[in-house]
PDB file of N, CA and C in Angstrom:
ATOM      1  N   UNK A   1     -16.602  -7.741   8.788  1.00  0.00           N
ATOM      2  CA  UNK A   1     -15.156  -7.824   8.897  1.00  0.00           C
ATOM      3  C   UNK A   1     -14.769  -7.774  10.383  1.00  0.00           C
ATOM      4  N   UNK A   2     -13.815  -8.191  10.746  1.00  0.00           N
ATOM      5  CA  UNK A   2     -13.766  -8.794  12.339  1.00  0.00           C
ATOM      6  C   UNK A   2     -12.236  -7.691  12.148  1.00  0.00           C
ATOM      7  N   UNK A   3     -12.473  -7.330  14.179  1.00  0.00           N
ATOM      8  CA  UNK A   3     -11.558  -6.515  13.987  1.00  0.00           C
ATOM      9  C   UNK A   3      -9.877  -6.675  14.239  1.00  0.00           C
ATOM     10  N   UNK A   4      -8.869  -6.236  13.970  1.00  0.00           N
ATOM     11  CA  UNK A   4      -7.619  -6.258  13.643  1.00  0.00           C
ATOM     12  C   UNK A   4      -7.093  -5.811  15.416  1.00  0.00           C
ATOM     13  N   UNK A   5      -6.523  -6.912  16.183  1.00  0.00           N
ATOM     14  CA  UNK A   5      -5.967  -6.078  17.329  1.00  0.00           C
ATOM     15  C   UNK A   5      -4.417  -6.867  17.542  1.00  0.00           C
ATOM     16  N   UNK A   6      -3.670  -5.485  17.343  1.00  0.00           N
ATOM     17  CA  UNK A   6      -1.885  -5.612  17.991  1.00  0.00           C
ATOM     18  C   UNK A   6      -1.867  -7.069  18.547  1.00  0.00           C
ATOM     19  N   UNK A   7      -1.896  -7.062  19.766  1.00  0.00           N
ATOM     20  CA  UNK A   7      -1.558  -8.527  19.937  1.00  0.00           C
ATOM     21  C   UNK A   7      -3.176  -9.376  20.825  1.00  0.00           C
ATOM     22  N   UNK A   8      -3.434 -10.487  19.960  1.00  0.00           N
ATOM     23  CA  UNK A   8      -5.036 -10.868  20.547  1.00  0.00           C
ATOM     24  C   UNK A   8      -4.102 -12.020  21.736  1.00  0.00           C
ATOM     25  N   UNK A   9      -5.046 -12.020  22.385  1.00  0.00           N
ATOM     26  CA  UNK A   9      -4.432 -12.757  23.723  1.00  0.00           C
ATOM     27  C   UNK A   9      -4.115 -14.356  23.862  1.00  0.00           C
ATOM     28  N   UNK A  10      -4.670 -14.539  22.444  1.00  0.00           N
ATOM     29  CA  UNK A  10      -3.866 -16.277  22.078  1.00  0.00           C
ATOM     30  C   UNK A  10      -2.618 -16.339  21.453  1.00  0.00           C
ATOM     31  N   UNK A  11      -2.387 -14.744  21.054  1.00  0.00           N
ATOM     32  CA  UNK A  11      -1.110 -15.126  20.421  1.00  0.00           C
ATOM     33  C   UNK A  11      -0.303 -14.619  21.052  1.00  0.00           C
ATOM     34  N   UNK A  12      -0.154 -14.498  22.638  1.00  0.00           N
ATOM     35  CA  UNK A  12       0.756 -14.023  23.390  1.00  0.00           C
ATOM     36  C   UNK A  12       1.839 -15.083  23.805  1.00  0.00           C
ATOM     37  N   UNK A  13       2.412 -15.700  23.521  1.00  0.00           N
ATOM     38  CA  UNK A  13       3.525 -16.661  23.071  1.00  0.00           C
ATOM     39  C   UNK A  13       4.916 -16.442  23.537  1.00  0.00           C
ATOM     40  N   UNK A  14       6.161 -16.921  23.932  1.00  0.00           N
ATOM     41  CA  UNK A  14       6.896 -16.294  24.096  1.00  0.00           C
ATOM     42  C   UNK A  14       7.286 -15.256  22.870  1.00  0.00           C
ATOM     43  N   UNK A  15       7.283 -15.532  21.896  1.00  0.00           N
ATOM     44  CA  UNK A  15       7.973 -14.797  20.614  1.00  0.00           C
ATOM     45  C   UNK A  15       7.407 -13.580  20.295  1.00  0.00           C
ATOM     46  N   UNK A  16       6.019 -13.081  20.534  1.00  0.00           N
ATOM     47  CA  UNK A  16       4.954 -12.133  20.348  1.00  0.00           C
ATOM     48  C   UNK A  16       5.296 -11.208  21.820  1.00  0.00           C
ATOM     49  N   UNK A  17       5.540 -11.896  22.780  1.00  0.00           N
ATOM     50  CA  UNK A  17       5.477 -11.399  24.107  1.00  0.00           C
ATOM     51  C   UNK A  17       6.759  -9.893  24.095  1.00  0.00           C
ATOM     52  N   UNK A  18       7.680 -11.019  23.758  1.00  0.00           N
ATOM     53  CA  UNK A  18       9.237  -9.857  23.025  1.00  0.00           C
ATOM     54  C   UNK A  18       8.798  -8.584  22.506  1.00  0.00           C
ATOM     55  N   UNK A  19       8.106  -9.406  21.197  1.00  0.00           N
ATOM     56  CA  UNK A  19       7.924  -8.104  20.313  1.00  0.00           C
ATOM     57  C   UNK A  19       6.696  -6.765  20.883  1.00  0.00           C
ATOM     58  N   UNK A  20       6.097  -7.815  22.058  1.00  0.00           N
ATOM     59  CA  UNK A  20       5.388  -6.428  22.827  1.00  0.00           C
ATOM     60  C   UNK A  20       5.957  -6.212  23.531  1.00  0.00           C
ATOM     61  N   UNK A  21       6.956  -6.432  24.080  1.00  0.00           N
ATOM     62  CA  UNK A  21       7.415  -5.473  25.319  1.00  0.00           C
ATOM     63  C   UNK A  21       8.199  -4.150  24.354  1.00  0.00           C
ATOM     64  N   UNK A  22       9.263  -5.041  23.172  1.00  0.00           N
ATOM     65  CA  UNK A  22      10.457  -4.221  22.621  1.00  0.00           C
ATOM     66  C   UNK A  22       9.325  -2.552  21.606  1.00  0.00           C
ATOM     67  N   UNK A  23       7.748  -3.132  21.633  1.00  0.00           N
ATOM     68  CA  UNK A  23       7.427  -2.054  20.732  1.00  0.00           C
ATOM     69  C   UNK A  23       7.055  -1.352  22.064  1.00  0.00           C
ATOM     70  N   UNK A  24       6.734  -1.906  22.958  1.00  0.00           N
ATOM     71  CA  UNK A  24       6.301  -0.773  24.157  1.00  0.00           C
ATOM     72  C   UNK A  24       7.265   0.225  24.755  1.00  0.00           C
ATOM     73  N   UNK A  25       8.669  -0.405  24.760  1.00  0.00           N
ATOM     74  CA  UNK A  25       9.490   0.661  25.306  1.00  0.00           C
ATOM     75  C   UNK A  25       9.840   1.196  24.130  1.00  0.00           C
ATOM     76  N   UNK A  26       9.787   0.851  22.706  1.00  0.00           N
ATOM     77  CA  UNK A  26       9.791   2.055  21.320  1.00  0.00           C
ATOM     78  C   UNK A  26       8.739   3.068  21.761  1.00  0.00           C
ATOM     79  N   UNK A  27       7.259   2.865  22.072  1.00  0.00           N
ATOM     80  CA  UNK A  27       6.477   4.108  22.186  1.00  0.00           C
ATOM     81  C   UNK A  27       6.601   4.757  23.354  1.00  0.00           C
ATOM     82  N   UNK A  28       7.159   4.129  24.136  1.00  0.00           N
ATOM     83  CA  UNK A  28       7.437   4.888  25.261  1.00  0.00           C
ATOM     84  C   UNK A  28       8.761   6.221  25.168  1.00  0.00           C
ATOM     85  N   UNK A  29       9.490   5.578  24.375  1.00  0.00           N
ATOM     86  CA  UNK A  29      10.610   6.356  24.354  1.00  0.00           C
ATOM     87  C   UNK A  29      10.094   7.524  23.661  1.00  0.00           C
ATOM     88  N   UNK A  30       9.499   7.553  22.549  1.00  0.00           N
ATOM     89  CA  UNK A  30       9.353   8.447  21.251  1.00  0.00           C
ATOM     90  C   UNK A  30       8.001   9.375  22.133  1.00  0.00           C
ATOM     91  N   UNK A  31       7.455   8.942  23.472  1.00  0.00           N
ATOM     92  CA  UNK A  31       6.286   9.339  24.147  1.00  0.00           C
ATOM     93  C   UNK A  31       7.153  10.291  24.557  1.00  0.00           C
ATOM     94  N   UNK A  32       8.368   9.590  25.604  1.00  0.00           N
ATOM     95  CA  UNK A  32       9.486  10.822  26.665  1.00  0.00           C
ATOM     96  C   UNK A  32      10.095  11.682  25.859  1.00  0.00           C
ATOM     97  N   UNK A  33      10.593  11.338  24.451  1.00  0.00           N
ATOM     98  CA  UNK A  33      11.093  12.326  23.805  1.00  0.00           C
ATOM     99  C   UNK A  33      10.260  13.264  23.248  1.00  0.00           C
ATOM    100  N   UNK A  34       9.019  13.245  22.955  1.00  0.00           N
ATOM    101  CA  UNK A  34       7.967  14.433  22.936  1.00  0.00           C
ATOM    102  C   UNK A  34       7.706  15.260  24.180  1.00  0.00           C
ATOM    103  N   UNK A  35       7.543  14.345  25.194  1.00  0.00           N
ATOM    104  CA  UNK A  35       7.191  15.204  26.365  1.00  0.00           C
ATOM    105  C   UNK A  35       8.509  15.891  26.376  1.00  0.00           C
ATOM    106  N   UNK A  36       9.824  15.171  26.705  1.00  0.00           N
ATOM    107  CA  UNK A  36      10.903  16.406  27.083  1.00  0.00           C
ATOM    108  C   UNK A  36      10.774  17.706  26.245  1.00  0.00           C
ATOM    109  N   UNK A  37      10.394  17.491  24.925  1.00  0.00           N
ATOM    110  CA  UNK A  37      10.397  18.821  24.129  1.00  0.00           C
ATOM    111  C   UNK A  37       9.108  19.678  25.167  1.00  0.00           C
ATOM    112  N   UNK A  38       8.470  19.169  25.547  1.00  0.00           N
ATOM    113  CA  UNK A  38       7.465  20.109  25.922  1.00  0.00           C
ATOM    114  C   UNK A  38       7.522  20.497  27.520  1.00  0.00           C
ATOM    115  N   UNK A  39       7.877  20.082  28.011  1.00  0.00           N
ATOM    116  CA  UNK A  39       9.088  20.166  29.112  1.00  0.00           C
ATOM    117  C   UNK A  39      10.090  21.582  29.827  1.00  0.00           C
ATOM    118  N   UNK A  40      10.702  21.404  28.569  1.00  0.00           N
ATOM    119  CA  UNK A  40      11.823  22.098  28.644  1.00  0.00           C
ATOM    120  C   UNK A  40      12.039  23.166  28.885  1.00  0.00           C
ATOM    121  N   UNK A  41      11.001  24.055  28.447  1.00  0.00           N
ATOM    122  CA  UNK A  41      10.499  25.495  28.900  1.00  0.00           C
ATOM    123  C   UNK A  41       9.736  26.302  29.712  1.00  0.00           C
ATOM    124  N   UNK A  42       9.227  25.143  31.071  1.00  0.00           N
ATOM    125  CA  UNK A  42       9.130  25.359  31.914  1.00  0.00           C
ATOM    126  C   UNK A  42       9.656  26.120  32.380  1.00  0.00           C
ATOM    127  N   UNK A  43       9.668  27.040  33.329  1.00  0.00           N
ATOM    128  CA  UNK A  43      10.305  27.846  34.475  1.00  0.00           C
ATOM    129  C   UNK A  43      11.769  28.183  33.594  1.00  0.00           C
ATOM    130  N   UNK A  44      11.810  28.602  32.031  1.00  0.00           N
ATOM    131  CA  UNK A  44      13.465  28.760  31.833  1.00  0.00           C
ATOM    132  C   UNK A  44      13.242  30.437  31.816  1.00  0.00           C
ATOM    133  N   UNK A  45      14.254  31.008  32.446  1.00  0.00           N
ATOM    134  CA  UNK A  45      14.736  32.193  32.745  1.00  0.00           C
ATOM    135  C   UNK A  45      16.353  33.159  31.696  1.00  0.00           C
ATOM    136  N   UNK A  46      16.048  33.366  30.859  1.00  0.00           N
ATOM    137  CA  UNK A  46      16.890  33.962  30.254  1.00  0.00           C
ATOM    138  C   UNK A  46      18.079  34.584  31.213  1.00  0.00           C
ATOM    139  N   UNK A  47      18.937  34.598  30.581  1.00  0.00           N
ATOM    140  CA  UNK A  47      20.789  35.413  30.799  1.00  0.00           C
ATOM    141  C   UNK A  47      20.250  36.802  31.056  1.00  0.00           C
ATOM    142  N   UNK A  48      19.457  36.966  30.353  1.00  0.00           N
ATOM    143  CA  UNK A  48      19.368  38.499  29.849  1.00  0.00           C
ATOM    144  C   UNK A  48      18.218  39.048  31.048  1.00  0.00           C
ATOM    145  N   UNK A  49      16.966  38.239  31.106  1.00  0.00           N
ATOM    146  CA  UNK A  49      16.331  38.372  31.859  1.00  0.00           C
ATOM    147  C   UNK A  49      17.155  38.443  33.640  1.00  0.00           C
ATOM    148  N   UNK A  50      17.733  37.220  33.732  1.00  0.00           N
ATOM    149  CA  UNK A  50      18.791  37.410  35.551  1.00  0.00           C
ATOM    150  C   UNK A  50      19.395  38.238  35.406  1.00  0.00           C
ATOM    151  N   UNK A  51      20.185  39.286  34.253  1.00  0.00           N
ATOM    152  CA  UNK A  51      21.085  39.887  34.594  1.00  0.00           C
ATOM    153  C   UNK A  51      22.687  39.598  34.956  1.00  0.00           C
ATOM    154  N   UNK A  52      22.756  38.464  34.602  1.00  0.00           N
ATOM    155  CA  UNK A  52      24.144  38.004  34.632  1.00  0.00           C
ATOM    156  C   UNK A  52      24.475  36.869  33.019  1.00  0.00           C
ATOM    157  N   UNK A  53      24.986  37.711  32.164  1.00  0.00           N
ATOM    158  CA  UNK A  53      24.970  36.989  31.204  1.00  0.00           C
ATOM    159  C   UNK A  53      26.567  36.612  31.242  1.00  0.00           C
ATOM    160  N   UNK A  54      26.659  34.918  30.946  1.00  0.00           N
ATOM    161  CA  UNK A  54      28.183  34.692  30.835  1.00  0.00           C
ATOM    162  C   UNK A  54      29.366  34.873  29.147  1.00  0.00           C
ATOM    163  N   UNK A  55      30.003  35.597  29.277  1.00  0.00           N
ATOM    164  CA  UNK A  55      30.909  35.828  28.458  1.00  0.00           C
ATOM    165  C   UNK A  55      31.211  34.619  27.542  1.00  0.00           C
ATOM    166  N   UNK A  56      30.606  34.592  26.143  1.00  0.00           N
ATOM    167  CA  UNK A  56      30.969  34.250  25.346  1.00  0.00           C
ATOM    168  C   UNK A  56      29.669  32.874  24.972  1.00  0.00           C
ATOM    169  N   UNK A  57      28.209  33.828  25.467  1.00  0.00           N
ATOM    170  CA  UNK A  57      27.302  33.016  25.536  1.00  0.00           C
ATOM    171  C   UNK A  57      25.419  34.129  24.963  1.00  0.00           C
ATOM    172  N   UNK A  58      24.915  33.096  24.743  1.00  0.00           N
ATOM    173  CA  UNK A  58      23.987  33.756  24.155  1.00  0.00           C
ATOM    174  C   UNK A  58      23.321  34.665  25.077  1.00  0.00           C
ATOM    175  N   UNK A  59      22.737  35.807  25.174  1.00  0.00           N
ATOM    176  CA  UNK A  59      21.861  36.575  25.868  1.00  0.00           C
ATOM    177  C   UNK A  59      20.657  35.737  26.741  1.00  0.00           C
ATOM    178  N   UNK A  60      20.230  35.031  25.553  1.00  0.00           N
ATOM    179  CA  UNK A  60      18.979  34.164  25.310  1.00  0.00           C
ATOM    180  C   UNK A  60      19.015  32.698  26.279  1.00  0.00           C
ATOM    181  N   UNK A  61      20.366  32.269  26.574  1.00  0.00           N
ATOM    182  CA  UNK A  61      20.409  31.249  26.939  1.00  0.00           C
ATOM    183  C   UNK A  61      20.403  31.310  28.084  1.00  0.00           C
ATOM    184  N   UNK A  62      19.541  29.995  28.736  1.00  0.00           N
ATOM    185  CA  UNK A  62      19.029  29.892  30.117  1.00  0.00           C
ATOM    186  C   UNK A  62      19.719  30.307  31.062  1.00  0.00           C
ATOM    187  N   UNK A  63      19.594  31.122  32.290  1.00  0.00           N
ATOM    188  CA  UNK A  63      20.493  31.325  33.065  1.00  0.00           C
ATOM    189  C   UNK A  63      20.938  29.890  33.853  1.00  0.00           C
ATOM    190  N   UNK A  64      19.642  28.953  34.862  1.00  0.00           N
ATOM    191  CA  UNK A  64      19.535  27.840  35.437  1.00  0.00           C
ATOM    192  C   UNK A  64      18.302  27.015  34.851  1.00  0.00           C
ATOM    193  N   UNK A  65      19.224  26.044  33.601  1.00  0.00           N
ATOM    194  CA  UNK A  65      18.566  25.567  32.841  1.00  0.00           C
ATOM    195  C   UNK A  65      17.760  24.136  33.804  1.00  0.00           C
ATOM    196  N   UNK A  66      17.989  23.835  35.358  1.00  0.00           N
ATOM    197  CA  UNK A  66      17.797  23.038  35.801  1.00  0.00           C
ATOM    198  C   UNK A  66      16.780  21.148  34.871  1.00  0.00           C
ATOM    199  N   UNK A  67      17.796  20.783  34.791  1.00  0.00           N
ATOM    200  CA  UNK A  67      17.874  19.715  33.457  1.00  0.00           C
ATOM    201  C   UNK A  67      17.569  18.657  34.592  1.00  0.00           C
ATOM    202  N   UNK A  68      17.558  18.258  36.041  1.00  0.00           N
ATOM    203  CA  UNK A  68      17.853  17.233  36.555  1.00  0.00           C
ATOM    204  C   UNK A  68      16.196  17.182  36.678  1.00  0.00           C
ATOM    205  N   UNK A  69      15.380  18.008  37.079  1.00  0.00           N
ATOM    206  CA  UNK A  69      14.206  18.509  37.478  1.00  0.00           C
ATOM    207  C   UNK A  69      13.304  18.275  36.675  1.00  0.00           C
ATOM    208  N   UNK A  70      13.832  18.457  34.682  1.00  0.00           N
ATOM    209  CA  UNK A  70      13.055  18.138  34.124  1.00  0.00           C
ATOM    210  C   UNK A  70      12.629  17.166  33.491  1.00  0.00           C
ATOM    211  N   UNK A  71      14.352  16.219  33.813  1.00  0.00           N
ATOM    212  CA  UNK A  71      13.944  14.790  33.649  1.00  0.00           C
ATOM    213  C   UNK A  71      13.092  13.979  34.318  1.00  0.00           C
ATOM    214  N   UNK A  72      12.909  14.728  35.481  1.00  0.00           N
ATOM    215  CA  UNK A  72      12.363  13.653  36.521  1.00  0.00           C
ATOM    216  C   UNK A  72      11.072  13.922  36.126  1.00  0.00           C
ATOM    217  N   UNK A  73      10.379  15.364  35.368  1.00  0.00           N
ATOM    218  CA  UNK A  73       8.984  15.442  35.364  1.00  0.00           C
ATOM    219  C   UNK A  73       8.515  15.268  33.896  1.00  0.00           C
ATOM    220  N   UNK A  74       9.510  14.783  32.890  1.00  0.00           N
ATOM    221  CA  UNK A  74       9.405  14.276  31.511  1.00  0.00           C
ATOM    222  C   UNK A  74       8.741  12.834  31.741  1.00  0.00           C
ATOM    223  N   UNK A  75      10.119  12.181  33.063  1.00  0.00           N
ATOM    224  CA  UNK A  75       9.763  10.728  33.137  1.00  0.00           C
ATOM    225  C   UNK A  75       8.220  10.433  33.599  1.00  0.00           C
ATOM    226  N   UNK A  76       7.878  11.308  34.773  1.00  0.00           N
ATOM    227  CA  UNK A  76       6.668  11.130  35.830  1.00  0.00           C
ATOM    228  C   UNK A  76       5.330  11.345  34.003  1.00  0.00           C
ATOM    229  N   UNK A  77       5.491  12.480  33.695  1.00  0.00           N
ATOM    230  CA  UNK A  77       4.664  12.773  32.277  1.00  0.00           C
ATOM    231  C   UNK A  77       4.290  11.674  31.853  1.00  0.00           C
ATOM    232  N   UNK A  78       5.539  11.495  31.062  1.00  0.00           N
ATOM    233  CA  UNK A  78       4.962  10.124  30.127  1.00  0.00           C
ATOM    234  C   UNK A  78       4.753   8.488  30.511  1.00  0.00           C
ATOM    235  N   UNK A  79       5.536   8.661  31.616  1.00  0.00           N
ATOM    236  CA  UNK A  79       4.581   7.278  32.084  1.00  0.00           C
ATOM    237  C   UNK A  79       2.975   6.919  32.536  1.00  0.00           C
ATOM    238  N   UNK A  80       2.990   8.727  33.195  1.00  0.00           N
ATOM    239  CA  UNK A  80       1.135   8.824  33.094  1.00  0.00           C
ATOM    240  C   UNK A  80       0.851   8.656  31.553  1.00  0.00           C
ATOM    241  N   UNK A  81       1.368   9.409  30.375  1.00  0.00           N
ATOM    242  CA  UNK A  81       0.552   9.582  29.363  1.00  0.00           C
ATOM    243  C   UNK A  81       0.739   7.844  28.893  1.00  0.00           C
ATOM    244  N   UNK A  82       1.834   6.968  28.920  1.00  0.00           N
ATOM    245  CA  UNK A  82       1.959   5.928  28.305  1.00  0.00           C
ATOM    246  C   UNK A  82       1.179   4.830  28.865  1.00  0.00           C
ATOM    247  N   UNK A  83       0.564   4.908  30.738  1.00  0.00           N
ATOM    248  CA  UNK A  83      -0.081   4.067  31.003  1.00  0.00           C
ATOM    249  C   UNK A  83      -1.651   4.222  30.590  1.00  0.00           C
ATOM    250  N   UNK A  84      -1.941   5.508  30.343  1.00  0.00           N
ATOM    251  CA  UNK A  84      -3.531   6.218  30.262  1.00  0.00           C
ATOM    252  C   UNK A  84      -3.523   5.141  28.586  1.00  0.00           C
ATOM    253  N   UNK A  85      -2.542   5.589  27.519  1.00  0.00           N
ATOM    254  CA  UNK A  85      -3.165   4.619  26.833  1.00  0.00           C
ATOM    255  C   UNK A  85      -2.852   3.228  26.302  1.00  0.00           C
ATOM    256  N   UNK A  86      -2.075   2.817  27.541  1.00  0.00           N
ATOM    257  CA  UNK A  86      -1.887   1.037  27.420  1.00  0.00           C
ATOM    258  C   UNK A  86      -3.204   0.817  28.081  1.00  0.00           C
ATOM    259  N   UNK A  87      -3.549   1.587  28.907  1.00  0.00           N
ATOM    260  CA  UNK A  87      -4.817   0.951  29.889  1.00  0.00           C
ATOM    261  C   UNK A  87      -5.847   1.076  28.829  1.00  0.00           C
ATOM    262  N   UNK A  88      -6.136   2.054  27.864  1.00  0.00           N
ATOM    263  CA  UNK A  88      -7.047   2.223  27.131  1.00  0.00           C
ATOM    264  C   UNK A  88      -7.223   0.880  25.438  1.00  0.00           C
ATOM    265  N   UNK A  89      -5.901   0.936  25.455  1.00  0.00           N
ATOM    266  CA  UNK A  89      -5.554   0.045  24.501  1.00  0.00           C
ATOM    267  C   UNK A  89      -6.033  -1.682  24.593  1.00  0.00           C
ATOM    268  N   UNK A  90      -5.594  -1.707  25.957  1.00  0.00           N
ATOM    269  CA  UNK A  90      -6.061  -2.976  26.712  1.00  0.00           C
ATOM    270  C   UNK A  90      -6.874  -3.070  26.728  1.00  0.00           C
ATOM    271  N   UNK A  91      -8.084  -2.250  27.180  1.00  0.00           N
ATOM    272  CA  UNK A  91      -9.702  -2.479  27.150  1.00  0.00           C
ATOM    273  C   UNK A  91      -9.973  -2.404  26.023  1.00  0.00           C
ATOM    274  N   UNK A  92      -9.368  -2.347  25.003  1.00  0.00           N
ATOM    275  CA  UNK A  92     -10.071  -2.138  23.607  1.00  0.00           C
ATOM    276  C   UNK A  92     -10.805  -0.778  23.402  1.00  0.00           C
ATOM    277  N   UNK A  93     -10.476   0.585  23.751  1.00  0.00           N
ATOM    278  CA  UNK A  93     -11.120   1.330  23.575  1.00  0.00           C
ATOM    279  C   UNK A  93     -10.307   2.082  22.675  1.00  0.00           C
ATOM    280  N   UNK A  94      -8.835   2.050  21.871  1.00  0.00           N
ATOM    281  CA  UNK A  94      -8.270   2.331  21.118  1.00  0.00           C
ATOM    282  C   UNK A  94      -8.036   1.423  19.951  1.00  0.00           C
ATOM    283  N   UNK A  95      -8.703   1.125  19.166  1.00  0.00           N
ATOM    284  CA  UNK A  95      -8.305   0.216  18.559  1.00  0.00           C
ATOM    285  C   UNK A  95      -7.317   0.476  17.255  1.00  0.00           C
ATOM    286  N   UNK A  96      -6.821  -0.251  15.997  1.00  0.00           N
ATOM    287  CA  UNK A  96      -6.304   0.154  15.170  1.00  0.00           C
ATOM    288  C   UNK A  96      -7.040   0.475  13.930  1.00  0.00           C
ATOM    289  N   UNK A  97      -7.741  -0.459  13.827  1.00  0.00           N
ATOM    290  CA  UNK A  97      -8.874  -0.138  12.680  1.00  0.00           C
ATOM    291  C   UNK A  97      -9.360   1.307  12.552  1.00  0.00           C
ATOM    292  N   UNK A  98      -9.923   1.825  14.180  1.00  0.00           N
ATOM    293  CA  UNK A  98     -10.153   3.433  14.269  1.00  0.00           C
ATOM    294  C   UNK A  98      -9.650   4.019  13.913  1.00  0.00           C
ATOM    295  N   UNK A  99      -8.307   3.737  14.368  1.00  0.00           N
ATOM    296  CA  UNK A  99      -7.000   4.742  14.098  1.00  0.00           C
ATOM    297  C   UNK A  99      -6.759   4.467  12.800  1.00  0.00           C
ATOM    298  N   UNK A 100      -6.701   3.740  12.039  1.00  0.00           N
ATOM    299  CA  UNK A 100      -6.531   3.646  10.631  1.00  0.00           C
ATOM    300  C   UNK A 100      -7.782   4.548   9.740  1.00  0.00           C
ATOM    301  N   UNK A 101      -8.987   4.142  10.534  1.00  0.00           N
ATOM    302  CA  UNK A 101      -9.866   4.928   9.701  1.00  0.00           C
ATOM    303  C   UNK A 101      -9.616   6.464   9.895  1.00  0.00           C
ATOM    304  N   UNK A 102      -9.099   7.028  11.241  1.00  0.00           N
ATOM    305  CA  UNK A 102      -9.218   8.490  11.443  1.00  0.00           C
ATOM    306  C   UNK A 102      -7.904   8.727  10.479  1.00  0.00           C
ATOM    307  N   UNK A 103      -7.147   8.094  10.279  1.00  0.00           N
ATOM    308  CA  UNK A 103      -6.050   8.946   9.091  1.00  0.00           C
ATOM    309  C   UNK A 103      -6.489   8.651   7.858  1.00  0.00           C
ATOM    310  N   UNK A 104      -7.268   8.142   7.171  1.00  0.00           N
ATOM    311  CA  UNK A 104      -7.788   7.980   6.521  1.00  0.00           C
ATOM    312  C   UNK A 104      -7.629   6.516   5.233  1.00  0.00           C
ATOM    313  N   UNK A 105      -7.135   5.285   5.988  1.00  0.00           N
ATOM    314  CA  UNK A 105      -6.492   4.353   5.492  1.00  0.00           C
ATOM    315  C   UNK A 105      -7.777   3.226   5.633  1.00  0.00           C
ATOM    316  N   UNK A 106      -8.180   2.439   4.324  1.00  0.00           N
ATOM    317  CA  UNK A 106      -9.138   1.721   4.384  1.00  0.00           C
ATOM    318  C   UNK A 106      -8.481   0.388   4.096  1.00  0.00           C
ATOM    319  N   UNK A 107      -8.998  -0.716   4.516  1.00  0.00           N
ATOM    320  CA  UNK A 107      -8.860  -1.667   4.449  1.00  0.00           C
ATOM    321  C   UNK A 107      -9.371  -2.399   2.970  1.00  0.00           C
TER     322      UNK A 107
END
């Protein structure tokens, strides 16, 4: 059985070309929105912990949630994690078949 790959390089076409870019910035996005979750709790410092908690706010909640800082290191994240496996994908060292077999889906 010959193997199954996303897009084989004859069928890169204008019409195929689309649909790889539009699924690449889908995994990319759903990549940044994992990393921001993991992100986020970096360096966060509780109300309670600074000692200045604001009136009519959780104890718990960040004193300097610095949000600008962690976008920039969500973005830097996942573009490493998204190029590590386009580059891997590209060489064929990820394939789908694998990945189908490791969840346990047979052909």
């Amino acid at each position: 059985m010959g193997r199954f790959y996303l897009n084989p390089e004859h069928s890169l076409h204008r019409g195929n070309l689309l649909v790889a870019i539009s699924t690449a910035l889908a995994i990319y996005f759903i990549v940044w929105w994992m990393v921001l979750f993991a992100v986020l709790p970096w360096g966060v410092r509780s109300q309670e912990e600074s000692g200045e908690i604001a009136h009519g706010t959780d104890p718990g909640a960040p004193a300097i949630p610095k949000l600008k800082q962690k976008l920039v290191w969500t973005t830097l994240i996942s573009g490493l994690v998204f190029a590590l496996f386009a580059v891997a994908y590209g060489y064929r060292q990820i394939l789908l078949d694998a990945l189908a077999a490791l969840m346990g889906v047979t052909r």
